[in-house]
Protein backbone atom coordinates (compact mmCIF):
# COMPACT_ATOMS: atom_id res chain seq x y z
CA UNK A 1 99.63 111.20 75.48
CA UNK A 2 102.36 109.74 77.42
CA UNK A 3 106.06 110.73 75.83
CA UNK A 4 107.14 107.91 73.73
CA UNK A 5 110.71 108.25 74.88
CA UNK A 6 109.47 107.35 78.91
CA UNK A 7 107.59 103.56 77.13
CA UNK A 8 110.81 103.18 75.27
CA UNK A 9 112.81 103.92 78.61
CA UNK A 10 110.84 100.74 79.98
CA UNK A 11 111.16 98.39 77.33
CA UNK A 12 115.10 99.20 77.43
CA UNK A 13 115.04 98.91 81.29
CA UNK A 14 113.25 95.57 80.80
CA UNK A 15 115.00 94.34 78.26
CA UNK A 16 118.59 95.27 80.51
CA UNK A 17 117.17 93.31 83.80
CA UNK A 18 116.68 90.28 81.66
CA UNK A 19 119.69 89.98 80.41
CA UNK A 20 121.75 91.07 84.11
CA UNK A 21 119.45 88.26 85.43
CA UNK A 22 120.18 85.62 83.22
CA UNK A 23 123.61 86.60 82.77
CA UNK A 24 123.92 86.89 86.47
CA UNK A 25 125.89 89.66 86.27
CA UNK A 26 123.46 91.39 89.23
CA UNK A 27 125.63 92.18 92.29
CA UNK A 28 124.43 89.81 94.75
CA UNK A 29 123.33 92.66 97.05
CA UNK A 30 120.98 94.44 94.52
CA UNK A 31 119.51 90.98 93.46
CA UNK A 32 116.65 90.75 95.17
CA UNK A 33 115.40 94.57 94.59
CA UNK A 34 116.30 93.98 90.54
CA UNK A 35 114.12 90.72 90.38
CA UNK A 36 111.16 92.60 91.64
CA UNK A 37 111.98 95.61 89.45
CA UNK A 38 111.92 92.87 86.73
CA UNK A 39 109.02 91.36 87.45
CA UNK A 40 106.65 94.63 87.95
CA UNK A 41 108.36 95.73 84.40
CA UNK A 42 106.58 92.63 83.25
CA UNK A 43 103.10 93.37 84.08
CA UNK A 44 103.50 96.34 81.90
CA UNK A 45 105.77 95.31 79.21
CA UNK A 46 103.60 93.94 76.54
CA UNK A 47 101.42 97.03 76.68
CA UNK A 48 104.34 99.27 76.72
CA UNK A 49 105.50 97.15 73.45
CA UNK A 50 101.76 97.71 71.72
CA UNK A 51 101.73 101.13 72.24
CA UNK A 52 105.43 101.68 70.95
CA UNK A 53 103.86 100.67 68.13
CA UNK A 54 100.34 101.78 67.67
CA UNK A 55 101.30 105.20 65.28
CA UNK A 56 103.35 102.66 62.79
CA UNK A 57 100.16 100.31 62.78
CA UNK A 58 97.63 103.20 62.84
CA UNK A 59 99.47 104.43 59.69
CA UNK A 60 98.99 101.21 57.81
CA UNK A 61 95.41 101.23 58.25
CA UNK A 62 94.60 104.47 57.54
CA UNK A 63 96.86 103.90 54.10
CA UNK A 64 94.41 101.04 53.40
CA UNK A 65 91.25 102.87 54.31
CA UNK A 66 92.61 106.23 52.09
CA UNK A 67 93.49 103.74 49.13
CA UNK A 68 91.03 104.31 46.44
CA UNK A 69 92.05 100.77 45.52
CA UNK A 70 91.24 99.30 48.52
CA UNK A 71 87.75 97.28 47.74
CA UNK A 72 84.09 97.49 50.22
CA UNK A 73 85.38 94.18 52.10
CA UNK A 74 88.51 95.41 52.70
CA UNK A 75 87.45 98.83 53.73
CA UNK A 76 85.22 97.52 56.64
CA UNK A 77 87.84 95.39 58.25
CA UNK A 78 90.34 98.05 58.05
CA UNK A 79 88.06 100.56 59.64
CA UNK A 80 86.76 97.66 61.91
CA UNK A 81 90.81 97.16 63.15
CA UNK A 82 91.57 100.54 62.93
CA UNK A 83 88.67 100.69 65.90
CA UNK A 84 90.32 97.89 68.00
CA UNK A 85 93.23 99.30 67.64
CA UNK A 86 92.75 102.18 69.26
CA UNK A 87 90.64 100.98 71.77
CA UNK A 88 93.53 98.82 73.23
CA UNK A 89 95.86 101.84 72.77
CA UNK A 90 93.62 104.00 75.06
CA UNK A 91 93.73 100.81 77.88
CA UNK A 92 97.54 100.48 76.84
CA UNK A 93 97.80 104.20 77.83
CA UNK A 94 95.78 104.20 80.97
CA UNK A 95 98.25 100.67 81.90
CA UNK A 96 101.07 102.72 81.40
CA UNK A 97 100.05 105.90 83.09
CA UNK A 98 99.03 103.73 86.40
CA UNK A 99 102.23 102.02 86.31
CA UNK A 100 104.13 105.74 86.07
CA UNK A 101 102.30 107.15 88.36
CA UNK A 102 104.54 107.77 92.28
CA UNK A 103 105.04 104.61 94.23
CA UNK A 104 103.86 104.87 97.78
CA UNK A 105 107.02 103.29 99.46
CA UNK A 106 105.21 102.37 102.26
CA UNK A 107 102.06 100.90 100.31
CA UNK A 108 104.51 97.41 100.36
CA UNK A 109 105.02 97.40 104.80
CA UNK A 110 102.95 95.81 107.37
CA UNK A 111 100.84 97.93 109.37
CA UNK A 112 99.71 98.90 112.99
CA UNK A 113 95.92 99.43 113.30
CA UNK A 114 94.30 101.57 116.23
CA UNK A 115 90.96 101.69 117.23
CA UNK A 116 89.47 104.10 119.70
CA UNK A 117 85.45 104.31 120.84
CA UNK A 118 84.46 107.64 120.06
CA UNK A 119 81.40 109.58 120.97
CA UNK A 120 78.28 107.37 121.77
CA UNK A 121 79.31 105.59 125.31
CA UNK A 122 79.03 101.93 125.74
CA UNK A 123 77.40 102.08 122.26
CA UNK A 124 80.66 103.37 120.86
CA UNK A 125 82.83 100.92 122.51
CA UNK A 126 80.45 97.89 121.70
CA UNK A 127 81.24 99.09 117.61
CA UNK A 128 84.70 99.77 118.08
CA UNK A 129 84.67 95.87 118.95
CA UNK A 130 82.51 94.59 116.54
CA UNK A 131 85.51 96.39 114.03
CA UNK A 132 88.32 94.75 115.20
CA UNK A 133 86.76 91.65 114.67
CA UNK A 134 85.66 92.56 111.29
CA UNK A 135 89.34 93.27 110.56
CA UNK A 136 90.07 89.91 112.71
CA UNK A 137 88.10 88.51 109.79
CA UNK A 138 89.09 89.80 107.13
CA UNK A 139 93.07 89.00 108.05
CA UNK A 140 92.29 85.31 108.28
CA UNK A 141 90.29 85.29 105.40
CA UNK A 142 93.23 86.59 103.70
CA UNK A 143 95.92 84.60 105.80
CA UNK A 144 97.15 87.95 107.11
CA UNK A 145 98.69 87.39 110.92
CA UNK A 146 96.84 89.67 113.07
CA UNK A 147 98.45 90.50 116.23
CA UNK A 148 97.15 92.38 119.65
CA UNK A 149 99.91 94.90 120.86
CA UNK A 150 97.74 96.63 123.05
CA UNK A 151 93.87 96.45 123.90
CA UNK A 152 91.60 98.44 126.80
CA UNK A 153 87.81 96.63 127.31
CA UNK A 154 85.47 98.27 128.34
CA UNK A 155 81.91 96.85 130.00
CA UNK A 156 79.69 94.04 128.02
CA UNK A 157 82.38 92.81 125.61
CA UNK A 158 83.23 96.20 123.94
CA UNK A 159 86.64 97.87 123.88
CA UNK A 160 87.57 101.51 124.38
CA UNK A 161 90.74 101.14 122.51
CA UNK A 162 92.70 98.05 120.59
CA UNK A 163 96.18 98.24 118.76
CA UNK A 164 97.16 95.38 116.21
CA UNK A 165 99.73 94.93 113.93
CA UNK A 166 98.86 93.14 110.95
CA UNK A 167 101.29 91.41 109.03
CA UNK A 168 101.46 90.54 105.36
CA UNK A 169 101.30 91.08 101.43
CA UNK A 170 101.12 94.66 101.00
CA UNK A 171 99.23 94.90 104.35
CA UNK A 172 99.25 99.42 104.03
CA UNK A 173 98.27 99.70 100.82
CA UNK A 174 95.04 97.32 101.66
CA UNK A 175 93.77 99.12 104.89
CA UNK A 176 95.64 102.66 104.45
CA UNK A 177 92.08 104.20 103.17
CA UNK A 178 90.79 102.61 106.55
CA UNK A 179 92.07 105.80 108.43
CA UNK A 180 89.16 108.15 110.00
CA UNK A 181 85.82 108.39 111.86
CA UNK A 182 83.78 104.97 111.39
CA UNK A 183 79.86 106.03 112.31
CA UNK A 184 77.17 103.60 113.12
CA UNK A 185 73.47 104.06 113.44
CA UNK A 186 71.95 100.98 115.43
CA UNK A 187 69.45 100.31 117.57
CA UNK A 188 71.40 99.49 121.13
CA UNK A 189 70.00 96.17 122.97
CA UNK A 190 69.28 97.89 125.93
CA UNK A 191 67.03 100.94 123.82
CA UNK A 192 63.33 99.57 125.01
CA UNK A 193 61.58 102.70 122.80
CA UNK A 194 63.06 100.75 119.19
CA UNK A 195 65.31 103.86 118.26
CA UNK A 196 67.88 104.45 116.04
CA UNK A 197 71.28 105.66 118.15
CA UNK A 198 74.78 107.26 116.20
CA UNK A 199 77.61 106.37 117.73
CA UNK A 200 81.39 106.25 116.34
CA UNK A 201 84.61 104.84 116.41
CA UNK A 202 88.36 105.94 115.22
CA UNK A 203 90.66 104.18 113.25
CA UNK A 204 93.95 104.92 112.22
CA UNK A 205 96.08 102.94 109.94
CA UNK A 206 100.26 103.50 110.16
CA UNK A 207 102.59 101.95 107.92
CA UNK A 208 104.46 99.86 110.92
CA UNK A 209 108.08 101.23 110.47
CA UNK A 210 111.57 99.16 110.89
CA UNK A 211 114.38 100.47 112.91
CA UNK A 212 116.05 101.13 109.26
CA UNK A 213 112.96 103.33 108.58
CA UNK A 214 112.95 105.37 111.80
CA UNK A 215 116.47 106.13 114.15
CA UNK A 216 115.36 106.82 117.69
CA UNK A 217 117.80 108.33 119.33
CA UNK A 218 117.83 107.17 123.15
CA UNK A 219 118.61 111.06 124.09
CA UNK A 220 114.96 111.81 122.47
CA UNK A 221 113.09 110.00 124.90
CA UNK A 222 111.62 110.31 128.01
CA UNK A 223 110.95 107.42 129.90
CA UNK A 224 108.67 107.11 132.39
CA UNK A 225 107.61 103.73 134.75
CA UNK A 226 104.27 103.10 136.78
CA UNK A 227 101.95 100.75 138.03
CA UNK A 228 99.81 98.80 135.48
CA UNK A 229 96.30 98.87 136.59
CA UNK A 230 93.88 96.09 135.47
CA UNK A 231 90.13 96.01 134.46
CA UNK A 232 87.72 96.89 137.74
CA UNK A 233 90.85 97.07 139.98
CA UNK A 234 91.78 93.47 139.76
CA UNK A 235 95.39 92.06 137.89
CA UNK A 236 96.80 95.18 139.09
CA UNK A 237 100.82 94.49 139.18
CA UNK A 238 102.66 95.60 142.36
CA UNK A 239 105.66 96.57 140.48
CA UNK A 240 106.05 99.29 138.12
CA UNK A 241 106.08 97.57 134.70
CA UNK A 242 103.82 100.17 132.85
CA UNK A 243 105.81 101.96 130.71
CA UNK A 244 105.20 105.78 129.11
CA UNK A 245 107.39 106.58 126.26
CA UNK A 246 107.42 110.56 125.11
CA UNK A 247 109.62 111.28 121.88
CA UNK A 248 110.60 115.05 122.36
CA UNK A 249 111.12 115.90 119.29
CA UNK A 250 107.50 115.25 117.80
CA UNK A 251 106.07 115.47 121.34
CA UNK A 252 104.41 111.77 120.62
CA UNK A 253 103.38 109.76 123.76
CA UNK A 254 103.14 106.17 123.59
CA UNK A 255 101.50 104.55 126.96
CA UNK A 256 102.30 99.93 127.17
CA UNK A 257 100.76 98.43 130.05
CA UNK A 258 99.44 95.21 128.45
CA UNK A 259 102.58 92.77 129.83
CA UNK A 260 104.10 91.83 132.93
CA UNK A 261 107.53 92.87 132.05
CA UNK A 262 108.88 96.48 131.84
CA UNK A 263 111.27 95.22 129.18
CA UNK A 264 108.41 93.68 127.12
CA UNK A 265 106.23 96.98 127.19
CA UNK A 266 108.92 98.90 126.37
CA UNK A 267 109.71 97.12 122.98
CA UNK A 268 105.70 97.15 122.43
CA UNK A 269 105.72 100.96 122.93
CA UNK A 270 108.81 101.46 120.39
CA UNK A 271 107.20 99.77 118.27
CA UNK A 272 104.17 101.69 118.12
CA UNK A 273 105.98 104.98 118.82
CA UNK A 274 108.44 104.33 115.37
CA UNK A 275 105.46 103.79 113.02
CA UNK A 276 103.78 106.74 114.92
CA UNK A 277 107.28 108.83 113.94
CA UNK A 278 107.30 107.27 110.48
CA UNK A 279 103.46 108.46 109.74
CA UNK A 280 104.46 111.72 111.20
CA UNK A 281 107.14 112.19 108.84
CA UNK A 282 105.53 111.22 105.56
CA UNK A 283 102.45 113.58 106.56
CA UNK A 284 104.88 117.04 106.92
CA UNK A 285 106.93 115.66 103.66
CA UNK A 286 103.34 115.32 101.39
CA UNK A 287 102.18 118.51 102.75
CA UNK A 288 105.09 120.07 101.90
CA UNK A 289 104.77 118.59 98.76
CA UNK A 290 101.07 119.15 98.01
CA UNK A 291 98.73 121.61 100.32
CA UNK A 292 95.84 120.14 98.39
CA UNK A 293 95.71 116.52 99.80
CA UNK A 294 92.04 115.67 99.19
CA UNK A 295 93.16 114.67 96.04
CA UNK A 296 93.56 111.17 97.95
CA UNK A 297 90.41 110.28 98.92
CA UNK A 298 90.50 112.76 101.78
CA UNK A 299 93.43 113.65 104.04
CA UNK A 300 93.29 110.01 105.82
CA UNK A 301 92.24 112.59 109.18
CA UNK A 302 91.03 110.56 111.99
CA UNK A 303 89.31 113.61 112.90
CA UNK A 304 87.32 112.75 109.35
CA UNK A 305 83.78 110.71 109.13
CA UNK A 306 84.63 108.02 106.43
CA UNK A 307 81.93 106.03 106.58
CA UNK A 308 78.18 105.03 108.10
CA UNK A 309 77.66 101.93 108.72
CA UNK A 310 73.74 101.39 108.62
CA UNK A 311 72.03 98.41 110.68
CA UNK A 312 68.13 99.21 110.17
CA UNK A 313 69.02 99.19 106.14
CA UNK A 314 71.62 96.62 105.81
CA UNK A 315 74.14 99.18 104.28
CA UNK A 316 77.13 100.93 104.40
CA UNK A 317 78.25 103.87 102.92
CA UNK A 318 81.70 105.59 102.36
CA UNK A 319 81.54 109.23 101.93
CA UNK A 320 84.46 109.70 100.27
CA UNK A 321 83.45 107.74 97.06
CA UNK A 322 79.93 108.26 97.46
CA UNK A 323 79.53 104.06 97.55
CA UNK A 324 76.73 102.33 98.85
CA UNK A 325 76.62 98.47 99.62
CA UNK A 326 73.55 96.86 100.89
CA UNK A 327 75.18 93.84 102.31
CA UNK A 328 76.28 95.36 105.17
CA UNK A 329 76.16 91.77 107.44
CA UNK A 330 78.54 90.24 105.16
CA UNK A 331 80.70 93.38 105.02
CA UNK A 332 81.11 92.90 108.82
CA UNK A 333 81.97 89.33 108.16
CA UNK A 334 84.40 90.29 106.38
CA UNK A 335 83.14 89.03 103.03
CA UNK A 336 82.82 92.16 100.34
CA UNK A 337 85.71 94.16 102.51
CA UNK A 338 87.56 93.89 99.00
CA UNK A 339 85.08 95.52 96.90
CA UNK A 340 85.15 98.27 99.13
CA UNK A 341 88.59 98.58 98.86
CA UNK A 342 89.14 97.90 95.31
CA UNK A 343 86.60 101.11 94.78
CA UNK A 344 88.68 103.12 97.01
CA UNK A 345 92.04 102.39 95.30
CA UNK A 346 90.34 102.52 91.60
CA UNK A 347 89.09 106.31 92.92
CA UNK A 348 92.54 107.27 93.84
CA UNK A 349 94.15 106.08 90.94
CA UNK A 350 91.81 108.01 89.04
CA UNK A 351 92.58 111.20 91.12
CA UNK A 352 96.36 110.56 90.19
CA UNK A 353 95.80 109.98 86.82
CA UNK A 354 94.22 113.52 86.41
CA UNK A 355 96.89 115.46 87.88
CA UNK A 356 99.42 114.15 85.85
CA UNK A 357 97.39 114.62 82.25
């Protein structure tokens, strides 16, 4: 049961912005953040209302229902709305309960993506490719603007190492269960004997922090400038635009060498490092809130196999959830990424909801 007073507290709080709004009596600073206060109050105010309610209504029925007056025909469709009733007041409840439970302030920012070839060799890099296009894919599909900070290729079209930042509509809370080991069994076009070879790929998803978010101090860092070196020894600059970036505080390392200009790198690299420093930051404060953190669908570990991705059987699995889907082609395509995702966030919603009953 959720305390009446806290659904009463939101029909008040609604009921408050409406009238500031219309009024305009909002300071002109706070106006924005109020109007989308207002408007997530309104996905949950007409439940909130019903279930206000439901004991005064539930007591009418059962008056009818106990009334030795009450005839057959009226008895049924009392009980009968006396059922539907409190049906809707159990998916009223659950509404509410979702709608209570923490926000994730960083479920609302754009994020960086990273992808590293893991074990597995040229196979390895070849999957960590066919990834970021999936991702590629799934952006455009979405009209998300995906953009290359950083990217490392390796032989045959694969890449040992890509970083993005994708910008959108509540980019992190899409992709943040994205974070871990990505595993693919495949048979490699140059395996002549038909077998089956595992190979993996890392991905790690960071809420991409603004300089509001994060304060670098320039003391912090350490600095350090060097030759860019291109693929197979060719592009290689002759001045020293590369740029290494070490915070010392968090002992994070942040290496740019993907344009011409030292100045250019260097705002590349800050911006990686700050969402680095951001992620870093919410990880010690929800450990120190929580030392049981599986209760999120895992700990988000890149060190932590998430999911197989099966090309014999046309499937792909997540671990976490214990979801199979047999359309593993179109997944790559970027074409059932949301059902994957909508599972993922329906798990840890469920997760929530059980530690706060």
């Amino acid at each position: 049961m959720i305390p009446i007073n806290k659904v009463k507290e939101l029909i008040s709080k609604h009921a408050l912005l409406e009238k500031e709004l219309s009024t305009g009596e909002v300071d002109k600073k706070k106006f924005a953040e109020k109007s989308k206060e207002y408007s997530d109050l309104n996905d949950i105010i007409n439940p909130a209302k019903q279930y206000s309610i439901f004991e005064l209504e539930k007591k009418e029925l059962e008056k009818i229902i106990e009334d030795d007056d009450s005839d057959n025909e009226m008895l049924k469709l009392a009980q009968s709305e006396l059922d539907e009733l409190i049906e809707k007041n159990k998916r009223n409840e659950k509404k509410i309960k979702l709608f209570l439970l923490p926000k994730d302030d960083a479920d609302s920012k754009n994020a960086i993506i990273e992808i590293r070839a893991g074990t597995g060799g040229l196979e390895a890099s070849l999957f960590a490719s066919d990834l970021f296009k999936m991702y590629e894919k799934v952006s455009n599909a979405k009209k998300w603007k995906i953009e290359i900070i950083s990217i490392s290729k390796s032989d045959a079209g694969g890449l040992k190492e890509v970083i993005a930042s994708i910008k959108g509509k509540n980019i992190y809370s899409s992709l943040k269960y994205e974070s871990g080991v990505h595993r693919v069994q495949r048979v490699p076009d140059t395996e002549t004997q038909g077998r089956v070879h595992t190979s993996a790929a890392t991905v790690a998803v960071l809420p991409e922090a603004e300089e509001v978010d994060v304060k670098i101090e320039e003391k912090d860092l350490r600095i350090d400038v060097f030759r860019s070196s291109g693929p197979g020894g060719q592009s290689v600059n002759t001045t020293d635009s590369a740029v290494r970036i070490t915070h010392m505080p968090t002992g994070i390392v942040v290496s740019q060498q993907d344009e011409k200009s030292q100045i250019r790198n260097k705002e590349k690299g800050l911006k990686i490092l700050r969402s680095r420093i951001y992620e870093f930051e919410r990880k010690k404060r929800d450990e120190a809130r929580s030392k049981d953190r599986k209760n999120k669908i895992g700990s988000g570990d890149r060190s932590e196999r998430i999911r197989t991705y099966n090309w014999p059987q046309n499937r792909i699995t997540d671990h976490r959830i214990n979801l199979t889907i047999n359309k593993l082609t179109e997944f790559m395509e970027g074409e059932v990424f949301d059902e994957m995702i909508e599972n993922l966030n329906l798990h840890a919603q469920e997760q929530e909801l059980k530690n706060i009953e």
